[in-house]
C-alpha atoms as a PDB file:
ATOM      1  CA  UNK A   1      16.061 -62.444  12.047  1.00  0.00           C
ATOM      2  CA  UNK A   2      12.449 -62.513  10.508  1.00  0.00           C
ATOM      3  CA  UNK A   3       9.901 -64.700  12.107  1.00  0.00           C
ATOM      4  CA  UNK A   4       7.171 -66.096  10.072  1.00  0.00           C
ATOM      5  CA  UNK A   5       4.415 -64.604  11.769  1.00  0.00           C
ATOM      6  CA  UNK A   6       6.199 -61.262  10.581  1.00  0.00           C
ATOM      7  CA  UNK A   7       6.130 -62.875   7.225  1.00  0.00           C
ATOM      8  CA  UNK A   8       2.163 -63.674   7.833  1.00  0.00           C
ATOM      9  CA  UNK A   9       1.509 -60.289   8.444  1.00  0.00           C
ATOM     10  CA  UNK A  10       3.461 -58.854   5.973  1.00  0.00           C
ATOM     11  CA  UNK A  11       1.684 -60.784   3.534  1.00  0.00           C
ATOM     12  CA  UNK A  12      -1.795 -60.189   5.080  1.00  0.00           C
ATOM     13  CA  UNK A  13      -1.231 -56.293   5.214  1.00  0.00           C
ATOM     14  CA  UNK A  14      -0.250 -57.329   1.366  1.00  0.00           C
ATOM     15  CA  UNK A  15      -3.196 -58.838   0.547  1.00  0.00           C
ATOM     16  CA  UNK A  16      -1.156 -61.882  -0.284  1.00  0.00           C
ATOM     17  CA  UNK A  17      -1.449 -65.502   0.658  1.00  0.00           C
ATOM     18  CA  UNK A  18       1.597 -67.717   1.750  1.00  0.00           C
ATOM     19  CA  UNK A  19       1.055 -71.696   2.154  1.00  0.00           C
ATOM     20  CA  UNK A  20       2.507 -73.528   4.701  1.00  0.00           C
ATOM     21  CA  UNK A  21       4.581 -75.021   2.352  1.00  0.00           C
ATOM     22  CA  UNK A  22       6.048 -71.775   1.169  1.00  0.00           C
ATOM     23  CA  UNK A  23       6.268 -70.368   4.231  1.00  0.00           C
ATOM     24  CA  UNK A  24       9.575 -71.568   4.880  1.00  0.00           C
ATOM     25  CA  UNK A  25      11.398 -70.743   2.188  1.00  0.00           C
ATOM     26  CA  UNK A  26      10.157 -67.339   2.034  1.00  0.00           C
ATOM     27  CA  UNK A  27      10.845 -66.952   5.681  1.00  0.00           C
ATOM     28  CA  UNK A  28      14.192 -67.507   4.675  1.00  0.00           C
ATOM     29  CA  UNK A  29      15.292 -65.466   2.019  1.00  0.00           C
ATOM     30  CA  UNK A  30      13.701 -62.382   3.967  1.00  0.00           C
ATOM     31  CA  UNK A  31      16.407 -62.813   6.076  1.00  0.00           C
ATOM     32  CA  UNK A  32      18.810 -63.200   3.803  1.00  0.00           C
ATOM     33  CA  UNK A  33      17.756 -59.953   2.361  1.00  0.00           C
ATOM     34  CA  UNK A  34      17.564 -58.484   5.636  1.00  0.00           C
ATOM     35  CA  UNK A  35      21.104 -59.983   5.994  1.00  0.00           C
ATOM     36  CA  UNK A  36      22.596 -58.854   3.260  1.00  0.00           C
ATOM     37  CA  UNK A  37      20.578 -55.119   4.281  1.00  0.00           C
ATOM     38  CA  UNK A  38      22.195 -54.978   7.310  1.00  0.00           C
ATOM     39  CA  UNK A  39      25.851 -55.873   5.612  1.00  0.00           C
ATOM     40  CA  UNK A  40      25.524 -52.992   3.844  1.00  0.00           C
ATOM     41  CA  UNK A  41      24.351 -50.531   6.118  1.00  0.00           C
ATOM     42  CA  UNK A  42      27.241 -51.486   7.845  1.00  0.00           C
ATOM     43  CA  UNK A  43      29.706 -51.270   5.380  1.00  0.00           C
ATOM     44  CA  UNK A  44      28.313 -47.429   4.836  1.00  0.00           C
ATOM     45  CA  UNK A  45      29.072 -46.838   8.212  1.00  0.00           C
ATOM     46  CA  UNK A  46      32.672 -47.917   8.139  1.00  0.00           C
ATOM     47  CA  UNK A  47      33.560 -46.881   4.919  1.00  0.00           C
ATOM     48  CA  UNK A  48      36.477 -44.550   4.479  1.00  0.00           C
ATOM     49  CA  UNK A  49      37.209 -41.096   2.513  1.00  0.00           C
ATOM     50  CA  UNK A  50      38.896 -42.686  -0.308  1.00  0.00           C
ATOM     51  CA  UNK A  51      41.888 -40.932  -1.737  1.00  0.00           C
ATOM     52  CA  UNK A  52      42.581 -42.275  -5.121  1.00  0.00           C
ATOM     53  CA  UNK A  53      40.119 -39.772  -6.457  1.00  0.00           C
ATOM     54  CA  UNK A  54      41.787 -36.734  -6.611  1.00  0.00           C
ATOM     55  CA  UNK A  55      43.214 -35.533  -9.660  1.00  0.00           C
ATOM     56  CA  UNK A  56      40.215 -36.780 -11.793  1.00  0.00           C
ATOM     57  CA  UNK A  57      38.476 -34.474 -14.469  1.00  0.00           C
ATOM     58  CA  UNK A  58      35.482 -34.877 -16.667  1.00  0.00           C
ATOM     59  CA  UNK A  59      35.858 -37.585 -18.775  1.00  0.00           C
ATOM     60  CA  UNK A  60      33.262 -36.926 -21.022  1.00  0.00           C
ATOM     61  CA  UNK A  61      33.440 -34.780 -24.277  1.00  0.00           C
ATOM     62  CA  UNK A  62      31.411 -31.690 -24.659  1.00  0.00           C
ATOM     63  CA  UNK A  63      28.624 -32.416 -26.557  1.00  0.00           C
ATOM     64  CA  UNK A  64      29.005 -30.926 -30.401  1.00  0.00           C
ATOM     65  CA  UNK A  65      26.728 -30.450 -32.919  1.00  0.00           C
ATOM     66  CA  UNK A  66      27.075 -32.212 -36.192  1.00  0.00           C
ATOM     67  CA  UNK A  67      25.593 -32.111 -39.597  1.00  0.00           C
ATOM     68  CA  UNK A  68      23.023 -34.740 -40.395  1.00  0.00           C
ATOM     69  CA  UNK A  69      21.740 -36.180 -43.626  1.00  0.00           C
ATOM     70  CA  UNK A  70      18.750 -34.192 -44.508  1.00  0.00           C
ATOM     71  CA  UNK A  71      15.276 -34.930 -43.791  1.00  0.00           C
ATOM     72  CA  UNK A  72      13.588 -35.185 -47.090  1.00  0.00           C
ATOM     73  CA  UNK A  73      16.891 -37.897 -48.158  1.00  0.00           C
ATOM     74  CA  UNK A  74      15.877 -39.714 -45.259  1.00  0.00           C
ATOM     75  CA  UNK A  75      12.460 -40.104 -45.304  1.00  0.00           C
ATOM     76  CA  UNK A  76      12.939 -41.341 -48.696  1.00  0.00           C
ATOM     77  CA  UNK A  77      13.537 -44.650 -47.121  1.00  0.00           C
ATOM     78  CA  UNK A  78       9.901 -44.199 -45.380  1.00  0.00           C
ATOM     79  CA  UNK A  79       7.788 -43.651 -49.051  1.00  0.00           C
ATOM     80  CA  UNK A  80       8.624 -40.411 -48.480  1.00  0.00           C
ATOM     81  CA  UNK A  81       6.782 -39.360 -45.359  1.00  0.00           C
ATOM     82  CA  UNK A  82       4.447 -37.336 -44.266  1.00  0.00           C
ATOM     83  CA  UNK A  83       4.939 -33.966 -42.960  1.00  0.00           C
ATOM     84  CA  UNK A  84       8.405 -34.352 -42.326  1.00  0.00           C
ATOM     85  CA  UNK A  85       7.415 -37.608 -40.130  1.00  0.00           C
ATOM     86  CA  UNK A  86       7.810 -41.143 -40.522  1.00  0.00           C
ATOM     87  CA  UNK A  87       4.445 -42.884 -40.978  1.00  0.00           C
ATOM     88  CA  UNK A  88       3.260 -45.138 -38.358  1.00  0.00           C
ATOM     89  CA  UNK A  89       0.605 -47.549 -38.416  1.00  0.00           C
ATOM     90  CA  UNK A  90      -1.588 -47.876 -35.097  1.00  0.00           C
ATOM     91  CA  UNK A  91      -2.072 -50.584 -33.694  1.00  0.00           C
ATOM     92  CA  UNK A  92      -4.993 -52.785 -33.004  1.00  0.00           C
END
């Protein structure tokens, strides 16, 4: 459980300010995310080998190389680019 003068001081070593009529409500869902924190650093502790795993391979595909369309058809679509680039205007 977090008290609020942990709160205050996390928030002062923050360089943050809390009002009093925030304080509560932020005092609370720290611990609820210290809670849930603790909830799973339990459930890592407990947790079992699981078995349904074995027998799995890779299920992605090899990566393969394909032909494309070539450059110059495709920067057709661009005015024709520039140096084998698309032209890009800077921005302001």
């Amino acid at each position: 459980m977090i008290t609020k003068e942990e709160i205050l001081e996390i928030a002062t070593l923050s360089k943050l300010y809390v009002s009093e009529e925030k304080l509560d409500d932020l005092t609370k869902a720290m611990g609820d995310i210290l809670a849930f924190a603790d909830t799973i650093n339990a459930a890592g502790a407990q947790a079992e080998e699981y078995e349904g795993l074995e027998g799995l391979s890779n299920v992605f595909r090899e990566d393969e190389v394909l032909p494309s369309y070539p450059a110059e058809e495709i920067l057709q679509n661009a005015g024709g680019g520039e140096n084998g680039y698309f032209p890009v205007k800077k921005r302001k």
